[in-house]
N, C-alpha and C. Protein backbone atom coordinates (compact mmCIF):
# COMPACT_ATOMS: atom_id res chain seq x y z
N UNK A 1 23.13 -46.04 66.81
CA UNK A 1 22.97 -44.86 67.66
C UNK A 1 22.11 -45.21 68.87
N UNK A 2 22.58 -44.91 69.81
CA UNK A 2 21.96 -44.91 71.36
C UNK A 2 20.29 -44.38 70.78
N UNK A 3 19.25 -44.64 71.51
CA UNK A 3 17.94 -43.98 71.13
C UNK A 3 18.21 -43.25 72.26
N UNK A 4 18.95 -43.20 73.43
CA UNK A 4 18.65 -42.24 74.35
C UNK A 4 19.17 -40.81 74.41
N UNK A 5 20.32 -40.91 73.29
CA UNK A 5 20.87 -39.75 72.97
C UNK A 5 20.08 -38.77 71.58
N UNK A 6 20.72 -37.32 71.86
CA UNK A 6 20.33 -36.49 70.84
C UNK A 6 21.52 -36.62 69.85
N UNK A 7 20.95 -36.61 68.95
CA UNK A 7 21.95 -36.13 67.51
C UNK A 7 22.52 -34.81 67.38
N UNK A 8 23.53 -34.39 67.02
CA UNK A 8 23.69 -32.86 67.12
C UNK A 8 23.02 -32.29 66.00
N UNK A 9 22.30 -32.68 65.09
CA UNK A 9 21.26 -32.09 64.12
C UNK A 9 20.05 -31.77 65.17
N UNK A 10 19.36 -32.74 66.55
CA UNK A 10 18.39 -32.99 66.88
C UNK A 10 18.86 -31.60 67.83
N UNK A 11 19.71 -31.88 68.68
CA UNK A 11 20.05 -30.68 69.40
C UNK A 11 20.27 -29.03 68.75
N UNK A 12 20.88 -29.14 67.41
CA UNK A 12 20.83 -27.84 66.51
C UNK A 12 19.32 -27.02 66.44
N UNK A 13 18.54 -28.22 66.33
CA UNK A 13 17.09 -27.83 65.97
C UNK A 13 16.43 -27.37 67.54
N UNK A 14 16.63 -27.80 68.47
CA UNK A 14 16.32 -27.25 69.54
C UNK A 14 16.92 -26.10 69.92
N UNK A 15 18.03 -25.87 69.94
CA UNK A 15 18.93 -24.56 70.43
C UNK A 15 18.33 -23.37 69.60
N UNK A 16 18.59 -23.79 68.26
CA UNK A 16 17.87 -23.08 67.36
C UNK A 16 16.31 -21.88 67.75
N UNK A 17 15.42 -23.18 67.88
CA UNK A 17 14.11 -22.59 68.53
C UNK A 17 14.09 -22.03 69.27
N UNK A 18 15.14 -22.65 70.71
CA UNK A 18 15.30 -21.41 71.63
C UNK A 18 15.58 -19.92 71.02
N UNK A 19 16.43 -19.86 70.68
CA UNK A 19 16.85 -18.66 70.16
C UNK A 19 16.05 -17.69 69.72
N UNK A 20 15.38 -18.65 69.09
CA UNK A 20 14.29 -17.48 68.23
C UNK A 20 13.38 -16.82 69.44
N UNK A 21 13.27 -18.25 70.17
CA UNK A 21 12.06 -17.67 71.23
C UNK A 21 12.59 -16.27 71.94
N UNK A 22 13.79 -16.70 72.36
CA UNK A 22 14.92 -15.52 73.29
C UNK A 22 14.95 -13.57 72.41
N UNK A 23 15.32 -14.36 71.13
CA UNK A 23 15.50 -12.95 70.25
C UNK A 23 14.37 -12.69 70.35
N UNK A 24 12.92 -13.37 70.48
CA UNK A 24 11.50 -12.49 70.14
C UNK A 24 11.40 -11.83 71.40
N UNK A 25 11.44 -12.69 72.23
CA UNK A 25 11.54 -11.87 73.69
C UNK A 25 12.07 -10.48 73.92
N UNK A 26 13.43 -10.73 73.80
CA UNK A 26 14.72 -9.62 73.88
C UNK A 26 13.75 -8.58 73.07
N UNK A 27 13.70 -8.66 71.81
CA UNK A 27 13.44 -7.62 71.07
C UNK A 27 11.72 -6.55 71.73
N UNK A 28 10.84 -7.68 72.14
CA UNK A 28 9.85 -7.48 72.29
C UNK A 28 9.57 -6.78 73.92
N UNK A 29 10.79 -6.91 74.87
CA UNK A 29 11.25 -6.47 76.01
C UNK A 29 11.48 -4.48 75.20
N UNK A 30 12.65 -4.99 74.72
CA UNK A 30 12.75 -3.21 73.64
C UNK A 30 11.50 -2.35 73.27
N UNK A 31 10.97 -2.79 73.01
CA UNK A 31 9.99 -2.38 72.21
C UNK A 31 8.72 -2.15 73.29
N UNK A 32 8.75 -2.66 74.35
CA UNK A 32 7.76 -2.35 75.02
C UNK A 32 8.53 -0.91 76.17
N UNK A 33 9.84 -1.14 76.47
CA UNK A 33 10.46 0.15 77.01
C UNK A 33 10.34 1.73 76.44
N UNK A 34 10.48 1.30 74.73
CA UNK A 34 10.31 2.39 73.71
C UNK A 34 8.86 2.75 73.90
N UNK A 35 7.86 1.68 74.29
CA UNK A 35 6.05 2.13 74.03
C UNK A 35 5.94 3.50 75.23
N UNK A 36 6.60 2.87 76.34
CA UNK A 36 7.09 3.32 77.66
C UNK A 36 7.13 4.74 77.31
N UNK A 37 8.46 4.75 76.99
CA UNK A 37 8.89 6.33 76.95
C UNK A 37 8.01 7.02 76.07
N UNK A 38 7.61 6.39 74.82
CA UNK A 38 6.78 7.02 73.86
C UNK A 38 5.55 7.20 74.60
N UNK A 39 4.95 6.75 75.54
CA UNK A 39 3.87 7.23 75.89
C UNK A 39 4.01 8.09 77.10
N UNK A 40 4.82 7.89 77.80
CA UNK A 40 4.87 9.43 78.85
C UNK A 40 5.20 10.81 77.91
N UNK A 41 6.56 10.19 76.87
CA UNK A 41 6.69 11.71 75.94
C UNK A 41 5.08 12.67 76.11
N UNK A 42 4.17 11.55 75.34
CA UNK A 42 2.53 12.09 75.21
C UNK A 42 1.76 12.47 76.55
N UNK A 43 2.22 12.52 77.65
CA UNK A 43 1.93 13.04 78.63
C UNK A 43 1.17 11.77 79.74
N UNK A 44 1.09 10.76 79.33
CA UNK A 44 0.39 9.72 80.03
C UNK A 44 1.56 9.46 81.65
N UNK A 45 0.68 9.37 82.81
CA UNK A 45 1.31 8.87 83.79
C UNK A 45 1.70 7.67 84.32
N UNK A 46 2.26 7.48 84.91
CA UNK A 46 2.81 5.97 85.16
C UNK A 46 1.95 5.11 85.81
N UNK A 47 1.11 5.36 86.13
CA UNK A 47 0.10 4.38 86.88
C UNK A 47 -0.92 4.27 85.86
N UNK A 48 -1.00 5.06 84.94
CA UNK A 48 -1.69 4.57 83.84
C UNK A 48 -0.96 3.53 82.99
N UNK A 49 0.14 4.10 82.13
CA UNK A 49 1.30 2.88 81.99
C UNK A 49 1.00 1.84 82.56
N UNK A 50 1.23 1.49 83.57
CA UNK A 50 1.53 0.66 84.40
C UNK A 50 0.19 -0.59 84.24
N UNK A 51 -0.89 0.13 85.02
CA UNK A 51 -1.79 -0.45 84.25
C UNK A 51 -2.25 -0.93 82.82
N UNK A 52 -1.98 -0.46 81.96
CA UNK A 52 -1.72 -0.93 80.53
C UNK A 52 -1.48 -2.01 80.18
N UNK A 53 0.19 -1.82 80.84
CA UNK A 53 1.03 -2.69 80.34
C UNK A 53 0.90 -4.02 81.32
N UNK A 54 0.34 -4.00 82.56
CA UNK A 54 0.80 -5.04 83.31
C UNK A 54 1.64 -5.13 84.33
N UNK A 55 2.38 -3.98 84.63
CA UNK A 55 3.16 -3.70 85.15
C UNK A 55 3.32 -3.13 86.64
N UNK A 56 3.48 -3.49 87.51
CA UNK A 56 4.03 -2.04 88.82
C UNK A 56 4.18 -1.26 88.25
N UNK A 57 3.74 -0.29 89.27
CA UNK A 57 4.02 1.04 89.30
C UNK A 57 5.48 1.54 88.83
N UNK A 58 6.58 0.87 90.33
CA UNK A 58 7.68 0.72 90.50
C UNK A 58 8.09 0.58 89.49
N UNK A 59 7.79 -0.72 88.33
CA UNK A 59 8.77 -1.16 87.43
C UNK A 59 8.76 0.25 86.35
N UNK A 60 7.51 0.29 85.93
CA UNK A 60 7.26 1.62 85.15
C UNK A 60 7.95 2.75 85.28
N UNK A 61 8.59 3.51 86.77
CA UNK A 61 8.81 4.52 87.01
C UNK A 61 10.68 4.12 86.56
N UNK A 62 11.01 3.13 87.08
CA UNK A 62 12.40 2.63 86.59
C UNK A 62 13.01 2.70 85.59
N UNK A 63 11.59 1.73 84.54
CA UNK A 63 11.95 2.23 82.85
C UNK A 63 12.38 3.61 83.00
N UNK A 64 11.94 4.91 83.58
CA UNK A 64 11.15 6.13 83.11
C UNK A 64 12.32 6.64 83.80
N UNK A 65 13.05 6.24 84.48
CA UNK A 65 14.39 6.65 85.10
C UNK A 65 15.46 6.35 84.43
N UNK A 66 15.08 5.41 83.48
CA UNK A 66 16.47 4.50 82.49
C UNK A 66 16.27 5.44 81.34
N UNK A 67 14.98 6.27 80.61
CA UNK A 67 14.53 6.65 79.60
C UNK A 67 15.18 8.24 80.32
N UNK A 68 15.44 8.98 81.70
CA UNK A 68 15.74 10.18 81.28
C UNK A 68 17.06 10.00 81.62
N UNK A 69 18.26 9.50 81.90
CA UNK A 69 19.47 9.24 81.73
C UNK A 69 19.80 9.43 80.31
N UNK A 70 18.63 9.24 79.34
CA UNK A 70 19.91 9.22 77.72
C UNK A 70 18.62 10.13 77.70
N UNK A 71 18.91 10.38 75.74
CA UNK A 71 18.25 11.44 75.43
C UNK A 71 16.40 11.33 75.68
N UNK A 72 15.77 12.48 76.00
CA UNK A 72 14.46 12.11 75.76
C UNK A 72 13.84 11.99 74.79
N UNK A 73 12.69 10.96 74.69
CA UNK A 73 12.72 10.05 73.43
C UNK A 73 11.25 11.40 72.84
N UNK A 74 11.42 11.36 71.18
CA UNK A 74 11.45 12.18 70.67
C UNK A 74 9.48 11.77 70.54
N UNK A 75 8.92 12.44 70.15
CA UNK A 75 7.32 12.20 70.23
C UNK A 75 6.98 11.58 68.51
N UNK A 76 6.57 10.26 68.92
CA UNK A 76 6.20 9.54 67.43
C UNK A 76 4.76 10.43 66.73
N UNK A 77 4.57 10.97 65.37
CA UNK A 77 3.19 11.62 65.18
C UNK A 77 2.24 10.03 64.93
N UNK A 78 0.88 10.09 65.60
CA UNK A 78 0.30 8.59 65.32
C UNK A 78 -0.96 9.31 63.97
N UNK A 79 -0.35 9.44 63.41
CA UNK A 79 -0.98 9.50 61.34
C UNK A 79 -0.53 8.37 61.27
N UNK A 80 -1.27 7.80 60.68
CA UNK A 80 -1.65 6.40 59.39
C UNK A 80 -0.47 6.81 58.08
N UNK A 81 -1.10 7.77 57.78
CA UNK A 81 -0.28 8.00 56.69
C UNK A 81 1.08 8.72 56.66
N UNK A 82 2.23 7.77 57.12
CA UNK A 82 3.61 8.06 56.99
C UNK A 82 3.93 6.68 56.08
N UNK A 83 5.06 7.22 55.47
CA UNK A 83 5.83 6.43 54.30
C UNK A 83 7.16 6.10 54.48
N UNK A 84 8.02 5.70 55.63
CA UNK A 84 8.67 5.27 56.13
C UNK A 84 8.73 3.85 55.76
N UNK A 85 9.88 2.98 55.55
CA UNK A 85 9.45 1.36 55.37
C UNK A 85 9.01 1.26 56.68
N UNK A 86 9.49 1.09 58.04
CA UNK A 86 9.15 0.62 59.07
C UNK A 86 7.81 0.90 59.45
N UNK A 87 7.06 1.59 59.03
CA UNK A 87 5.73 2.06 59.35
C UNK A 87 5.08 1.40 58.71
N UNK A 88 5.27 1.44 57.00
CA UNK A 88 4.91 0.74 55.76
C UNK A 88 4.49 -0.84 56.55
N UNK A 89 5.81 -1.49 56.68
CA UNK A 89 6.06 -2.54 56.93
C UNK A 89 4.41 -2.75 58.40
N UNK A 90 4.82 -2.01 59.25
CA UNK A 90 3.69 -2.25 60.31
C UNK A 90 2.25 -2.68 59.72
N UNK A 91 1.58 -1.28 59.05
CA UNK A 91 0.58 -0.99 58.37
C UNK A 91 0.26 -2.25 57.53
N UNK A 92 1.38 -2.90 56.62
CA UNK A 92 1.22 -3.99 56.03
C UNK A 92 0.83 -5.48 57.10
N UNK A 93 1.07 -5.47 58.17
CA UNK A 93 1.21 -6.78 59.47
C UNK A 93 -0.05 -6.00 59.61
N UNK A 94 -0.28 -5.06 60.39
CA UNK A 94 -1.60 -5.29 60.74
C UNK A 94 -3.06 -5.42 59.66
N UNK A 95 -2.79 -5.11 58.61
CA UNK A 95 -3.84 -5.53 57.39
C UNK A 95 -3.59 -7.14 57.38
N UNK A 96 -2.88 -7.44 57.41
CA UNK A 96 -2.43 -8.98 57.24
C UNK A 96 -3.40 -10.18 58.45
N UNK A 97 -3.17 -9.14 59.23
CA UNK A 97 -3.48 -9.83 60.71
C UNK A 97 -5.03 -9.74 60.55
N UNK A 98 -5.27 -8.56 60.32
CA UNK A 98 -6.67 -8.81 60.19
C UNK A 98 -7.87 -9.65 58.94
N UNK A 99 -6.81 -9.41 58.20
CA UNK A 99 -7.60 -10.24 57.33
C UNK A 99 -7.34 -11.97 57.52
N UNK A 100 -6.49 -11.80 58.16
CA UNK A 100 -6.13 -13.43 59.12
C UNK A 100 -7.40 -13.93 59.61
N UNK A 101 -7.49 -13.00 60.84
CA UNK A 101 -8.73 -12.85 61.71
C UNK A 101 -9.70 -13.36 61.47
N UNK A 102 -10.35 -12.29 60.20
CA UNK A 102 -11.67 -12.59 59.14
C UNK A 102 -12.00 -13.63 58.51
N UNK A 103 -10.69 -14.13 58.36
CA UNK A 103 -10.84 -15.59 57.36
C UNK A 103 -10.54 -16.97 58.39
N UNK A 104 -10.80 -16.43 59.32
CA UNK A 104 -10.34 -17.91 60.65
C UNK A 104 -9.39 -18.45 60.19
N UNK A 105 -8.34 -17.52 60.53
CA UNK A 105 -6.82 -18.20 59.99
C UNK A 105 -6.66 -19.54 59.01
N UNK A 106 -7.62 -18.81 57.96
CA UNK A 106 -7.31 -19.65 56.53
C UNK A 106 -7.15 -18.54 55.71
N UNK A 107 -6.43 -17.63 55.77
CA UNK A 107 -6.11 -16.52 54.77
C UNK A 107 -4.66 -17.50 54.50
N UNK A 108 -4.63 -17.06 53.13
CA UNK A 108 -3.21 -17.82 52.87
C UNK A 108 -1.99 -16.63 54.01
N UNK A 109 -2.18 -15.63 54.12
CA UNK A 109 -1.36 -14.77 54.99
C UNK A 109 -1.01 -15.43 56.21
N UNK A 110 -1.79 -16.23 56.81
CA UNK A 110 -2.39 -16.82 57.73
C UNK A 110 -0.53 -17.44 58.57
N UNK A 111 -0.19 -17.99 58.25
CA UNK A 111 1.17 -18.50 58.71
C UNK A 111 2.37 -17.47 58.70
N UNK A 112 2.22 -16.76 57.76
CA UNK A 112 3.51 -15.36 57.47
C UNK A 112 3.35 -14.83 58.53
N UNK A 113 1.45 -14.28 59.11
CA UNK A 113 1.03 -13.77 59.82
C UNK A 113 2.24 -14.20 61.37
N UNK A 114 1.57 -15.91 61.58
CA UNK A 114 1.89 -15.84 63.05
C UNK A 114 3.44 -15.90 62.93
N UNK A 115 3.78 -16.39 62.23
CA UNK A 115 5.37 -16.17 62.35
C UNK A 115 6.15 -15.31 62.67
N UNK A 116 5.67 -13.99 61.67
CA UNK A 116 5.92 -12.90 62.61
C UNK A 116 5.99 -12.12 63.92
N UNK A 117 4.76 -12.51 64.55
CA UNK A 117 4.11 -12.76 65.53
C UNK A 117 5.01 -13.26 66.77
N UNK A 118 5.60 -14.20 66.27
CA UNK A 118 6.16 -15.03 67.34
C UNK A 118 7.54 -14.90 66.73
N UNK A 119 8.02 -13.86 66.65
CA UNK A 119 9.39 -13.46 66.02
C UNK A 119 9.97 -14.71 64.71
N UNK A 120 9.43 -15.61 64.21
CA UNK A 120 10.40 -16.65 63.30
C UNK A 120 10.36 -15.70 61.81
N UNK A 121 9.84 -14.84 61.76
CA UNK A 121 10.27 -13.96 60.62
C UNK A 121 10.62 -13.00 61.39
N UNK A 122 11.31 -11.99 60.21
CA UNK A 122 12.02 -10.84 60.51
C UNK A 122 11.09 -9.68 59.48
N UNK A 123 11.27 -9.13 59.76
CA UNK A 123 11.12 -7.63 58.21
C UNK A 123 12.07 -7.72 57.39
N UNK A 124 12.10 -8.32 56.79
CA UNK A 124 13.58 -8.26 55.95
C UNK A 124 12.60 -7.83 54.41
N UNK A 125 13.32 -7.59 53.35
CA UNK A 125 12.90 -7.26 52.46
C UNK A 125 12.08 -8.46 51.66
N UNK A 126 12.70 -9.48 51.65
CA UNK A 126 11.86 -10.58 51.04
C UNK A 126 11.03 -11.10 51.80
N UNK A 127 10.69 -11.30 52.98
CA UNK A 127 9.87 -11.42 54.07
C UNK A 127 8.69 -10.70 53.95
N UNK A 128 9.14 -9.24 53.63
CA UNK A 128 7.74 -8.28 53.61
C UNK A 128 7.18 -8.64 51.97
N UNK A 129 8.03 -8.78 51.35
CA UNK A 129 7.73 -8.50 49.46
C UNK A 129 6.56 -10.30 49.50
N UNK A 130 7.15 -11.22 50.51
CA UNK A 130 6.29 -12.40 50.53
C UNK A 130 5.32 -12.27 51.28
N UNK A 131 4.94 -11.37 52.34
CA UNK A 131 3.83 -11.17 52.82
C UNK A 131 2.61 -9.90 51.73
N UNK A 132 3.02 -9.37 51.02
CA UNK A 132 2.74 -9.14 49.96
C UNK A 132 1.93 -9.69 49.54
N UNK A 133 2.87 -10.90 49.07
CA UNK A 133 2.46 -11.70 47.47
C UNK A 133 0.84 -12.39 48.09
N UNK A 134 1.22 -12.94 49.39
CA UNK A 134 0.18 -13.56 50.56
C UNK A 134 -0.80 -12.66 50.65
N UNK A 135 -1.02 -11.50 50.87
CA UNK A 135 -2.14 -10.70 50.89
C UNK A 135 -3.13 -10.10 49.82
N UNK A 136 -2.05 -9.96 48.57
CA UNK A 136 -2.81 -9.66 47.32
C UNK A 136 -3.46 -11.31 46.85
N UNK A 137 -2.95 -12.66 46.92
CA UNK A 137 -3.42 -13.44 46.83
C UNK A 137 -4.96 -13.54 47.61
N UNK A 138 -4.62 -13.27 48.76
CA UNK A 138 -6.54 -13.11 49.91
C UNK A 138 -7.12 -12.41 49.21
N UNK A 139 -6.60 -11.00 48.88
CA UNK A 139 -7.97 -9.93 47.89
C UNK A 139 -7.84 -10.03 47.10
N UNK A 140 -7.02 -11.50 46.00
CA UNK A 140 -8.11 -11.64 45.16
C UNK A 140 -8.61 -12.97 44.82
N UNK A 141 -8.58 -13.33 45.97
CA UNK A 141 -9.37 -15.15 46.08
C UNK A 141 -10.37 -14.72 46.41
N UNK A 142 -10.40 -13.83 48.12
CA UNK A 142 -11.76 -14.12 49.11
C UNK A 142 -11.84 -12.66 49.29
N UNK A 143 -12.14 -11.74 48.26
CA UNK A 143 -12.38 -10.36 48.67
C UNK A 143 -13.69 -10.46 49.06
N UNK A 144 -15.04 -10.77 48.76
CA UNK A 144 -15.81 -11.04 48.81
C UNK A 144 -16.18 -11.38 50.28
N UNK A 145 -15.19 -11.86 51.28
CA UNK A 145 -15.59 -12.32 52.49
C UNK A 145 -14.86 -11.15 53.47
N UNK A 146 -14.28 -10.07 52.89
CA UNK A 146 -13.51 -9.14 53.11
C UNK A 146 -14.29 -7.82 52.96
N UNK A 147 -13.99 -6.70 53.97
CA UNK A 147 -14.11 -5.70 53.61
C UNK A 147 -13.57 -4.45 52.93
N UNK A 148 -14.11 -4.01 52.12
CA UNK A 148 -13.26 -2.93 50.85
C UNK A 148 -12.76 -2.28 51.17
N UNK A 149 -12.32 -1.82 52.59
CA UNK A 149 -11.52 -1.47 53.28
C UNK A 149 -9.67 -1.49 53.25
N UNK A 150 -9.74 -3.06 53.11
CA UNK A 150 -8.57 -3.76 53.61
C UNK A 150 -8.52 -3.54 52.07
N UNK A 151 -9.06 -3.55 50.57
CA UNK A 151 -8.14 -3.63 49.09
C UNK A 151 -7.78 -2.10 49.52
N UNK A 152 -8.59 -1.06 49.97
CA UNK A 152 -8.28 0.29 50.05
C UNK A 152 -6.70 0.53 50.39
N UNK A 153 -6.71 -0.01 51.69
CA UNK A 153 -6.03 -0.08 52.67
C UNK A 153 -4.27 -0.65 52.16
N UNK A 154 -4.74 -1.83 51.54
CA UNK A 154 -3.32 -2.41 51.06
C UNK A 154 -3.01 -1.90 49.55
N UNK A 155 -3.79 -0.97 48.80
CA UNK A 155 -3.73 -0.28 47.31
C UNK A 155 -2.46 0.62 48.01
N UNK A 156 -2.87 1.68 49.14
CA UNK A 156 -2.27 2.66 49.78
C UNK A 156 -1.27 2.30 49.78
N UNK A 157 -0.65 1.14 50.91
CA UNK A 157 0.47 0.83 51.28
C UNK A 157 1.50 -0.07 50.29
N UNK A 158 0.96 -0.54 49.24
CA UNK A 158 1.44 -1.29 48.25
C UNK A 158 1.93 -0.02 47.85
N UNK A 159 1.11 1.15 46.74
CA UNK A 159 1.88 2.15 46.34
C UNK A 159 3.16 2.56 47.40
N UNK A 160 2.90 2.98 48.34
CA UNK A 160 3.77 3.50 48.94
C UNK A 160 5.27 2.86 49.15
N UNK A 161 5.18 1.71 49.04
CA UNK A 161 6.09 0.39 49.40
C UNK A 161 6.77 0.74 48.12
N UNK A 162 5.61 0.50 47.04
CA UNK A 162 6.79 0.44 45.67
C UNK A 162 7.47 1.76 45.51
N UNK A 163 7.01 3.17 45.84
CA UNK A 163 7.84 4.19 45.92
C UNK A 163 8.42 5.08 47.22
N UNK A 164 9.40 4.07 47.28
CA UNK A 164 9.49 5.07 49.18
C UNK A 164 9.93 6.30 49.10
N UNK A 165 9.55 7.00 50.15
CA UNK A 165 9.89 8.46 50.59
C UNK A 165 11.20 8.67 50.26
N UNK A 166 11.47 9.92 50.33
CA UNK A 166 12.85 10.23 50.12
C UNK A 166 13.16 11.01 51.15
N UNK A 167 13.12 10.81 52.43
CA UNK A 167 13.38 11.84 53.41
C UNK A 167 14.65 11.41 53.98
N UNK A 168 15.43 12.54 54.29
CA UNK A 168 17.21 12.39 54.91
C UNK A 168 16.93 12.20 56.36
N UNK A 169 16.32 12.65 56.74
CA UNK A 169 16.39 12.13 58.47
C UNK A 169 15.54 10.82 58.93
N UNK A 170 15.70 10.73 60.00
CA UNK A 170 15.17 9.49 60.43
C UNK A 170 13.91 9.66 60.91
N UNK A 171 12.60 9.24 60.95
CA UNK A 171 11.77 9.46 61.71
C UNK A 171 11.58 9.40 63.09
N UNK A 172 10.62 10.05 64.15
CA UNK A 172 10.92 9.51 65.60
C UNK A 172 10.86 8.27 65.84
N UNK A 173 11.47 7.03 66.91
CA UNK A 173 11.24 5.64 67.20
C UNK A 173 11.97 5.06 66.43
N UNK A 174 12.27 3.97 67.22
CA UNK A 174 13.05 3.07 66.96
C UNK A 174 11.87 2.05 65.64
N UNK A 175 12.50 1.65 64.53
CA UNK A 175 11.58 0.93 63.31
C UNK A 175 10.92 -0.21 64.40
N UNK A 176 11.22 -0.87 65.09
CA UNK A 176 10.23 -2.10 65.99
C UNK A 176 9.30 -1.01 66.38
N UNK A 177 9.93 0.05 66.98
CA UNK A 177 8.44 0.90 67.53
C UNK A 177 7.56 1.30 66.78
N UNK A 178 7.59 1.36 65.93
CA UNK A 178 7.03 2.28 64.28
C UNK A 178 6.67 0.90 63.65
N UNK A 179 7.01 0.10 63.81
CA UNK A 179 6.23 -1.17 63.22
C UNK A 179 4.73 -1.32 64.11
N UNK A 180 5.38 -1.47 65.21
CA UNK A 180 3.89 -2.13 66.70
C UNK A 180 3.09 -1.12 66.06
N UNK A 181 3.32 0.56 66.68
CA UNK A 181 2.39 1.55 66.41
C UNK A 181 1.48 1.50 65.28
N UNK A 182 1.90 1.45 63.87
CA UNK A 182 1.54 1.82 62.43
C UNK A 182 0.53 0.10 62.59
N UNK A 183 1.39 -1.25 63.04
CA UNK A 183 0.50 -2.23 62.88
C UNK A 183 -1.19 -1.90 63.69
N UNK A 184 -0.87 -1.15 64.82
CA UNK A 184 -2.39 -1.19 65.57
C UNK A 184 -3.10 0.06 65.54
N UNK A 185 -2.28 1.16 64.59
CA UNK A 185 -3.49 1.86 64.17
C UNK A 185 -4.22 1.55 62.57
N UNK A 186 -3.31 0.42 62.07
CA UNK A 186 -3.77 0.00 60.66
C UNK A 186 -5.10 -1.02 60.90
N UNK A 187 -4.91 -1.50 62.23
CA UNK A 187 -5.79 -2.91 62.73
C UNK A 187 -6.86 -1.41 63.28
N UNK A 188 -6.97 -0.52 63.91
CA UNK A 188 -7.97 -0.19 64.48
C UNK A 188 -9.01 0.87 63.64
N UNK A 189 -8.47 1.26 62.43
CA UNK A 189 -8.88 2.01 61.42
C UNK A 189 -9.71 1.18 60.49
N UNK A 190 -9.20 -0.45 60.09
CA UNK A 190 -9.99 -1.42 59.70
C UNK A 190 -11.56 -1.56 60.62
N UNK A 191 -11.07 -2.31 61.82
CA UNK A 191 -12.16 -2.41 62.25
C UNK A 191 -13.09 -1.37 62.75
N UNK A 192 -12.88 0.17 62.62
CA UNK A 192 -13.57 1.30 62.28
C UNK A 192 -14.53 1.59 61.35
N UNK A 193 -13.92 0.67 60.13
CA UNK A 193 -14.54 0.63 58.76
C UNK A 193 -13.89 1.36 58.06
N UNK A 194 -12.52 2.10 57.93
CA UNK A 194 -12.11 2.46 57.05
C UNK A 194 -10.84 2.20 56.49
């Protein structure tokens, strides 16, 4: 074999990565349009937006022109305590993340963590049931370097996980949106102390 050429295994593995990078993007592009609309729903103005996010003015008001063409997007309630998987699922990433944090990314969570992060996991059911297994492993290796917070915190959402809601409609937001949200009010309720 030429050393100057790629193998199509060598090239698989690159295309590959792209991809993931692209889908985290793509998805993470979504999800910041949805934060968009979800936060003017709540009355916030676009130059606040804007500022937030990083954004022009301009670009902000565009989203906000693309968001009243279809339906207007419905107002997410920001309670902690909804039982939705996609919320579940959030609530679970941001306990994860933080106890990441705490343990200078030597929580065994610690890799599930960034993966997610950087889109190479998904929410899929075994994905979450292994970020799980990863977190009850931290509280009960290094609870001790942890606050009683986070066993509180993941007792809650563990129950809830093992018995989901039974509700027929859908909640407001798209589940990526209801993931971000539920992850950073689960991260900001921790470092609250509760």
């Amino acid at each position: 074999m030429d050393p100057e050429t790629l193998t199509e295994e060598q090239a698989g593995r690159i295309l590959a990565g792209m991809n993931e990078v692209i889908r985290a993007g793509e998805e993470m592009r979504r999800v910041r349009a949805e934060m968009i609309e979800a936060l003017a729903a709540l009355g916030w103005t676009q130059d606040a937006i804007a500022r937030l996010a990083g954004m022009s003015q301009p670009a902000v008001s565009k989203q906000m022109v693309k968001a009243r063409r279809a339906e207007p997007a419905p107002v997410v309630p920001l309670v902690l305590d909804q039982r939705d998987g996609p919320w579940l699922d959030g609530r679970l990433w941001g306990l994860a993340e933080e106890i990441s944090e705490r343990l200078d990314d030597t929580a065994a969570c610690s890799r599930h963590v960034h993966a997610l992060a950087r889109g190479r996991r998904r929410f899929t059911p075994q994905d979450v049931d292994a970020l799980r297994r990863l977190v009850e492993e931290d509280l009960r290796l290094r609870s001790a370097a942890l606050p009683a917070g986070c066993r509180d915190a993941y007792d809650v959402i563990s129950r809830a996980l093992d018995v989901p809601a039974k509700s027929r409609s859908a909640p407001p937001g798209s589940p990526s949106l209801r993931r971000t949200l539920a992850r950073a009010l689960q991260r900001d309720r921790l470092r609250a102390g509760g």
